[in-house]
Protein backbone atom coordinates (compact mmCIF):
# COMPACT_ATOMS: atom_id res chain seq x y z
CA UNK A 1 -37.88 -39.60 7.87
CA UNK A 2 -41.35 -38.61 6.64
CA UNK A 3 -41.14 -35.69 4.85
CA UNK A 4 -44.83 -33.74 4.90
CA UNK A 5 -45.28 -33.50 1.64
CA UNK A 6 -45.30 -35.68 -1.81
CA UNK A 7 -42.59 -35.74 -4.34
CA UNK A 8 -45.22 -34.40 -6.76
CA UNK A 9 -46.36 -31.66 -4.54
CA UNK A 10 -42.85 -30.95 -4.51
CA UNK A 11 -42.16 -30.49 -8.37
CA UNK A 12 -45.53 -28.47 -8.04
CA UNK A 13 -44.49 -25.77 -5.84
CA UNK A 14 -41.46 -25.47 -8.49
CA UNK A 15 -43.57 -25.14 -11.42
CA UNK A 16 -45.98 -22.60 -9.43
CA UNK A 17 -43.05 -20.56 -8.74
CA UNK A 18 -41.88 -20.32 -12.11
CA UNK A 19 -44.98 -19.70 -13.75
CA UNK A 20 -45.25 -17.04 -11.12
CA UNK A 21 -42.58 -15.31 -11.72
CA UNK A 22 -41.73 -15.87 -15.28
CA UNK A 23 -39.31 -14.36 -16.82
CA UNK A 24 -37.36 -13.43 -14.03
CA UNK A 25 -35.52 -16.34 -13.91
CA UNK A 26 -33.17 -14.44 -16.89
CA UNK A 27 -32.78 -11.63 -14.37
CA UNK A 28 -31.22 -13.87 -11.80
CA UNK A 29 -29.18 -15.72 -14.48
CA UNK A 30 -27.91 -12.13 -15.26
CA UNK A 31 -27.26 -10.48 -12.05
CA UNK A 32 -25.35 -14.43 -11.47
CA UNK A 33 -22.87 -13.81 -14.57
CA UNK A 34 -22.38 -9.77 -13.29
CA UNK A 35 -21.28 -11.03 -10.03
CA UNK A 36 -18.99 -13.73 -11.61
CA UNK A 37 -17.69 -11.07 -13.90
CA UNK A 38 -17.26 -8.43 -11.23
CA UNK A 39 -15.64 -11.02 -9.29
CA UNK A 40 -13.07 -12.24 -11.47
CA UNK A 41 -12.09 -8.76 -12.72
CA UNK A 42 -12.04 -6.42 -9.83
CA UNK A 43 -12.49 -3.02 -9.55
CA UNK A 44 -13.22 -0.19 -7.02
CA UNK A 45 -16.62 -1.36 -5.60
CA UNK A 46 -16.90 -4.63 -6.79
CA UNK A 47 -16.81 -6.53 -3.49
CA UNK A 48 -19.83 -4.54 -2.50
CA UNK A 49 -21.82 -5.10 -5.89
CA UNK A 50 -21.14 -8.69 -5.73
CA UNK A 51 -22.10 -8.87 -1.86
CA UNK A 52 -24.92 -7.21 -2.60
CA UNK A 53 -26.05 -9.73 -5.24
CA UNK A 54 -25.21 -12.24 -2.85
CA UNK A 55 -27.63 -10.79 -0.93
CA UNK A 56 -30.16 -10.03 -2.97
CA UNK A 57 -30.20 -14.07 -4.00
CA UNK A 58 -30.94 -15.08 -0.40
CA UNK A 59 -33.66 -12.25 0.24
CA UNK A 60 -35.54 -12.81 -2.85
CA UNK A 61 -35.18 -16.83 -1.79
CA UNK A 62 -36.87 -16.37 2.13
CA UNK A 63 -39.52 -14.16 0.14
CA UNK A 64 -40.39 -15.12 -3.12
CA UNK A 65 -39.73 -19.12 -2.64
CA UNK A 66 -40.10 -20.04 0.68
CA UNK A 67 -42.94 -17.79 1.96
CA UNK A 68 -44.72 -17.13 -1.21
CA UNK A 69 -44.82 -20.84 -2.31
CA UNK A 70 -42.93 -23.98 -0.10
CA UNK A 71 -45.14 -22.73 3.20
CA UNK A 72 -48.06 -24.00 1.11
CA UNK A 73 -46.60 -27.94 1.41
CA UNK A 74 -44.36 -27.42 3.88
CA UNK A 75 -44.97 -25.53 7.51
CA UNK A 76 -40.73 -25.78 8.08
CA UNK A 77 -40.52 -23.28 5.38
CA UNK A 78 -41.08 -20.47 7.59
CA UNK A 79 -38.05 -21.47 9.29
CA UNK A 80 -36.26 -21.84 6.03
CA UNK A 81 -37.12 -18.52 5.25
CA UNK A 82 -35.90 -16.87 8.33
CA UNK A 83 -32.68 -18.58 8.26
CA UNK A 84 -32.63 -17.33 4.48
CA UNK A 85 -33.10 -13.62 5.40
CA UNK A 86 -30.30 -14.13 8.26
CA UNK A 87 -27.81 -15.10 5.61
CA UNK A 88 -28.98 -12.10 3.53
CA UNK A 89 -28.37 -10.14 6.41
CA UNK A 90 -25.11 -11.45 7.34
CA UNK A 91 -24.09 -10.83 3.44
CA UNK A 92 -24.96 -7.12 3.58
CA UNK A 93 -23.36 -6.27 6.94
CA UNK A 94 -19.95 -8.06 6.14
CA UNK A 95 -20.21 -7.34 2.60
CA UNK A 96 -22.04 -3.76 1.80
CA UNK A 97 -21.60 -2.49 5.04
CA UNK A 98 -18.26 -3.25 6.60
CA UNK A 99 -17.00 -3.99 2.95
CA UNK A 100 -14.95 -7.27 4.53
CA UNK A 101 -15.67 -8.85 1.58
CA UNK A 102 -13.14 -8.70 -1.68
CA UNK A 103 -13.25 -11.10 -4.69
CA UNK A 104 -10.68 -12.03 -7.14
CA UNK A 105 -9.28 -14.82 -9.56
CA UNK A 106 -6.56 -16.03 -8.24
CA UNK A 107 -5.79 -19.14 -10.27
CA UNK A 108 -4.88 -21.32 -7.42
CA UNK A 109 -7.03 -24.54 -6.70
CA UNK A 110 -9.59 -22.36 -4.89
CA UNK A 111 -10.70 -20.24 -7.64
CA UNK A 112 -10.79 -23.53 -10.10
CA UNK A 113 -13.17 -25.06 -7.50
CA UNK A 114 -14.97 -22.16 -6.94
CA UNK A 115 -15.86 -21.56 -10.86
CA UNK A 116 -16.50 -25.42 -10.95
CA UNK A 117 -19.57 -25.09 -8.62
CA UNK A 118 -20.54 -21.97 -10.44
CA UNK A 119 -20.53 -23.74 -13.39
CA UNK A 120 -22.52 -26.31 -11.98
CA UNK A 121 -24.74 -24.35 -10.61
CA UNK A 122 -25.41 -22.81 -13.43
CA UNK A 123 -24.77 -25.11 -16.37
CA UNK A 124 -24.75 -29.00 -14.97
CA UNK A 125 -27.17 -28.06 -12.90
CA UNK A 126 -30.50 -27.96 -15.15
CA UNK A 127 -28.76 -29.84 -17.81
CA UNK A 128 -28.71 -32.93 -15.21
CA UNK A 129 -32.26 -32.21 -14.11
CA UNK A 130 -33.50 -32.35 -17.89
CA UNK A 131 -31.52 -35.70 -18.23
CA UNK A 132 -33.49 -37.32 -15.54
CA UNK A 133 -36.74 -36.71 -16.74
CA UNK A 134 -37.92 -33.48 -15.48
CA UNK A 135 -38.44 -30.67 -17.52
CA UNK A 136 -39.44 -26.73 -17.15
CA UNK A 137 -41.39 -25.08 -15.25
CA UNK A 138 -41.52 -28.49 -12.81
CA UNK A 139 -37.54 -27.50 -11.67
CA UNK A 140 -35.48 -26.22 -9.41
CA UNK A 141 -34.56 -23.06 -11.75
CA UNK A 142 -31.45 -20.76 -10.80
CA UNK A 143 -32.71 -18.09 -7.82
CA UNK A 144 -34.21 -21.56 -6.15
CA UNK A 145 -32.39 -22.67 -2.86
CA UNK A 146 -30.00 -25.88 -4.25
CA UNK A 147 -28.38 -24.14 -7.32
CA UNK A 148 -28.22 -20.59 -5.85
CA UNK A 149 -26.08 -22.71 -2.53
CA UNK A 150 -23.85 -24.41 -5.12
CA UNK A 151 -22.87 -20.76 -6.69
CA UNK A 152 -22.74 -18.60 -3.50
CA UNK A 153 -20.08 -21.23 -1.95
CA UNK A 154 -18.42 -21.09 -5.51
CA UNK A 155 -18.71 -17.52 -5.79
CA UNK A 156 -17.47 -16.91 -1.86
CA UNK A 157 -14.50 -19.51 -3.03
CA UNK A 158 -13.16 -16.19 -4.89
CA UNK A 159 -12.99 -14.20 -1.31
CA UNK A 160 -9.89 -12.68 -0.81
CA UNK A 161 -8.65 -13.62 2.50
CA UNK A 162 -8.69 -12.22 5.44
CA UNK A 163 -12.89 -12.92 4.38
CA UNK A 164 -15.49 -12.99 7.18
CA UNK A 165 -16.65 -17.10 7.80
CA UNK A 166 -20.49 -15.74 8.63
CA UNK A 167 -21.43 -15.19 4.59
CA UNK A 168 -20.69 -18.77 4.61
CA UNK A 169 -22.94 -20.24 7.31
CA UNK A 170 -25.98 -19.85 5.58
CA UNK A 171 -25.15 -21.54 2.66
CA UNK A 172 -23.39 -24.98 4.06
CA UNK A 173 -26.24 -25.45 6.26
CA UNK A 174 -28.60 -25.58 3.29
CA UNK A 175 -26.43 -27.94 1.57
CA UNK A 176 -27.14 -30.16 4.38
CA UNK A 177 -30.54 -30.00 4.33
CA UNK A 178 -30.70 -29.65 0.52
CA UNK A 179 -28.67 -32.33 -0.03
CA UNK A 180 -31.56 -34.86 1.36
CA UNK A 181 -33.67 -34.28 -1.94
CA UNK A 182 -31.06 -36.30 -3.47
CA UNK A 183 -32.12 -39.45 -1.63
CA UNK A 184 -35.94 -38.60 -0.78
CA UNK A 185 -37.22 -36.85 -3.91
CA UNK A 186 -34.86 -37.96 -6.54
CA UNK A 187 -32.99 -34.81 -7.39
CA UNK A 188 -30.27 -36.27 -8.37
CA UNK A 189 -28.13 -32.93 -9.02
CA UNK A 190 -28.60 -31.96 -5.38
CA UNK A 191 -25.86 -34.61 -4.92
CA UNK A 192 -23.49 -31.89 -5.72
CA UNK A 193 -24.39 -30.01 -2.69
CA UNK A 194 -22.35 -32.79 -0.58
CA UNK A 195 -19.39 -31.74 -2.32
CA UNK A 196 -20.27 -27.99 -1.89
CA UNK A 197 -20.52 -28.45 2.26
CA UNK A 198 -16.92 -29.91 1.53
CA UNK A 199 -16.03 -26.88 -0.01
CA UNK A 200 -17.75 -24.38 2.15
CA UNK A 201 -16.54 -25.79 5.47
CA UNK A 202 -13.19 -26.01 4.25
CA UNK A 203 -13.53 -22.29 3.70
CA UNK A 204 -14.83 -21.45 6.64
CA UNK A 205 -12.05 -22.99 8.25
CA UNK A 206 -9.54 -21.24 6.29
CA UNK A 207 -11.75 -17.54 7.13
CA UNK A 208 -9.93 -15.78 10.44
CA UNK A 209 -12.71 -14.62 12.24
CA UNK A 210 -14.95 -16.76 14.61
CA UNK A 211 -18.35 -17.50 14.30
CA UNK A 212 -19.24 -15.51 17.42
CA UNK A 213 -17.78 -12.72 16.59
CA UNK A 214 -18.95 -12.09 13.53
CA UNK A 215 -22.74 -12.83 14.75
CA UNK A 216 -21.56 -10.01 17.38
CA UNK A 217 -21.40 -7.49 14.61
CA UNK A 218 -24.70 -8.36 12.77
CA UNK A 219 -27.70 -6.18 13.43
CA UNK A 220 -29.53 -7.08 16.43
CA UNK A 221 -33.03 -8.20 14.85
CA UNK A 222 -30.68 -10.46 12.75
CA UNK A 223 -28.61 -11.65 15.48
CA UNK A 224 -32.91 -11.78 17.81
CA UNK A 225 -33.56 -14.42 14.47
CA UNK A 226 -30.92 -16.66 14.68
CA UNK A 227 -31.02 -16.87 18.25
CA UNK A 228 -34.64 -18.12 18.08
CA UNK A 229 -33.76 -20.73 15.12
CA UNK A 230 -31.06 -22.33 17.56
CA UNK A 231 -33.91 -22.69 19.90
């Protein structure tokens, strides 16, 4: 497949986007280890703060990634950035709104997987990247689509079931399309995202609730969105 832009365009929009919004990157990386902490030591409220961080990661990628920079080497972003505000969407209903969403450390093999794709995200991640050559601001920082996927499966790997599946959807389908830059633009840690699809369909299949219904229950200019991107 021809993708419609070069692999050093690519690295450009990164280091565009983090010259632009230097030194929020910290910001992200701190709001990332209050929703870890919040989720691994629960208290009243928590499941809404860390749904709302949730959320606030997806927003702030449709905005201040896709729109504000990939849409200038890449006319798909637009749909990337719709499907980004759905999940955002999704996140707040299920999560703020209808609080369905509770995190905790459980110790069981899902909470060790879920805190090894956070730490991957947030660790491995750019460690990997600045063993293959690249360095900052030509990365994919945290707050950027790949590693923000690999910790919002990890983090949603803490869910305390009966959980929604919708906060998941979102997320898996990026690591599908994410996952590509592994194999066409030589990001090697995007190779992770493979195992996080693994991960986020098996909890999706684990979640009680269909798909359907839980589209049902989203906002209707949400639900007017995603019926357009099926189109």
């Amino acid at each position: 497949m021809q993708l419609p832009f070069t692999s050093d365009q690519f690295y450009g929009v990164f280091r565009d986007y983090n010259e632009a919004v230097w030194p929020v990157q910290f910001l992200l990386v701190a709001l990332a280890l209050l929703a870890l902490v919040l989720a691994m030591r629960p208290r009243h409220g928590s499941g809404v703060a860390v749904s709302a961080i949730l959320a606030s990661f997806w927003a702030w990628i449709a905005a201040a990634y896709h729109l504000a920079f990939f849409t200038h080497v890449n006319p798909v972003a637009y749909v990337f950035a719709a499907v980004s505000a759905v999940g955002a969407v999704v996140v707040v209903w299920q999560g703020v709104v209808r609080r369905r969403l509770q995190f905790e450390w459980t110790g069981g093999l899902r909470s060790y997987t879920g805190a090894a794709l956070i730490a991957f995200a947030l660790v491995a991640y750019p460690a990997w990247l600045s063993g293959t050559g690249h360095a900052y601001p030509a990365i994919a920082t945290f707050g950027l689509p790949c590693p923000t996927t690999l910790f919002t499966i990890g983090l949603l790997a803490f869910a305390v079931p009966p959980y929604p599946r919708g906060p998941l959807m979102v997320p898996v389908l990026w690591c599908f399309v994410g996952a590509q830059a592994a194999f066409m633009l030589d990001v090697a840690p995007d190779l992770g995202l493979i195992v996080a699809a693994v991960v986020g369909i098996g909890l999706m299949v684990r979640a009680t609730s269909s798909p359907s219904a839980e589209m049902a229950s989203v906002p209707v200019d949400a639900r007017a969105v995603a019926k357009f991107m099926r189109r």
